[in-house]
Protein backbone atom coordinates (compact mmCIF):
# COMPACT_ATOMS: atom_id res chain seq x y z
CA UNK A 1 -119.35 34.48 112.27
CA UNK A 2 -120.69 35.52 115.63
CA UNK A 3 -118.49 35.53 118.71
CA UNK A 4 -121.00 34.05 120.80
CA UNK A 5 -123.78 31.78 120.11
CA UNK A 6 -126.51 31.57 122.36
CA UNK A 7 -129.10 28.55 122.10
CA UNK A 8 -132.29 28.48 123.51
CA UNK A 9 -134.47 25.07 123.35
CA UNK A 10 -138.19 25.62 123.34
CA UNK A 11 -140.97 23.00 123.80
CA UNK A 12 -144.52 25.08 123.63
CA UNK A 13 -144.38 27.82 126.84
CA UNK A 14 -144.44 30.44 124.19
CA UNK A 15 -144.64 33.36 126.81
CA UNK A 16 -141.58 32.15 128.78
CA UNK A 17 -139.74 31.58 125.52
CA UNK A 18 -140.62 34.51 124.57
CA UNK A 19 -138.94 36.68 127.96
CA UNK A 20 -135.80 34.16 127.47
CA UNK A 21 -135.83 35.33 123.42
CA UNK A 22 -135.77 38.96 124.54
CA UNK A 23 -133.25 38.55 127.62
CA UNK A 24 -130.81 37.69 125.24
CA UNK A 25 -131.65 40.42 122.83
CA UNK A 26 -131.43 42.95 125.89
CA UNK A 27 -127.84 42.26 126.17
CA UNK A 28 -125.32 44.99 125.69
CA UNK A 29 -122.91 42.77 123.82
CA UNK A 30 -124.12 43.08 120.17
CA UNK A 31 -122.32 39.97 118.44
CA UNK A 32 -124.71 37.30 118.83
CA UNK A 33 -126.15 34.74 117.08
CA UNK A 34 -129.49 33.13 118.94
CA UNK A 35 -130.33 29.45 117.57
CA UNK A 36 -134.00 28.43 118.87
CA UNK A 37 -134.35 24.80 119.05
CA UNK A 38 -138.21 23.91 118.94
CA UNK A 39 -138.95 20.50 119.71
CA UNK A 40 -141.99 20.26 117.13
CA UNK A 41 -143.93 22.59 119.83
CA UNK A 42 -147.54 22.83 119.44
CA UNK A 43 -147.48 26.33 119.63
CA UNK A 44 -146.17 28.70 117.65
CA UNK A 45 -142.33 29.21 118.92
CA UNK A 46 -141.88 29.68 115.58
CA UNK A 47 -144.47 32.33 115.14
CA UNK A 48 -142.98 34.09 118.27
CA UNK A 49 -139.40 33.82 117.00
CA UNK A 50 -140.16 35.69 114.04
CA UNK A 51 -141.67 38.38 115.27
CA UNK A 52 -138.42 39.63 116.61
CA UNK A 53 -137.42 40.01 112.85
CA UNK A 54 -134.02 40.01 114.02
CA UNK A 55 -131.28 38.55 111.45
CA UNK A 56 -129.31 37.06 114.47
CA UNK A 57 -132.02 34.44 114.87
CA UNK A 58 -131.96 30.79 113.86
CA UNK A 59 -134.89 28.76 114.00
CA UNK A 60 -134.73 25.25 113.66
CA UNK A 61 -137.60 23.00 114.31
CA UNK A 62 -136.68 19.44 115.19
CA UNK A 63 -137.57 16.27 117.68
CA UNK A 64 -134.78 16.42 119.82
């Protein structure tokens, strides 16, 4: 289990998501797990989450 968990709700903005997604991954501190909340977006957050391919990533796709 990660130290730190870092969660990051996304409703479509898919190019601001994506500076927050790699903000985090920027970080120096290495044990991290990043949970994306998308609330049922319209575009593809999931799509842009994935591209990372990056194990540390959680995507969960839910109306929250």
């Amino acid at each position: 289990m990660s130290r730190v968990t870092v969660v990051i709700c996304a409703y479509n903005r898919t190019d601001l998501f994506r500076e927050s997604l790699q903000s985090v991954l920027n970080q120096t501190y290495r044990d991290i797990r990043i949970v994306v909340l998308d609330d049922c977006s319209t575009e593809d957050v999931k799509g842009v989450a994935r591209s990372f391919d990056d194990g540390r990533i959680e995507y969960i796709r839910k109306n929250i």
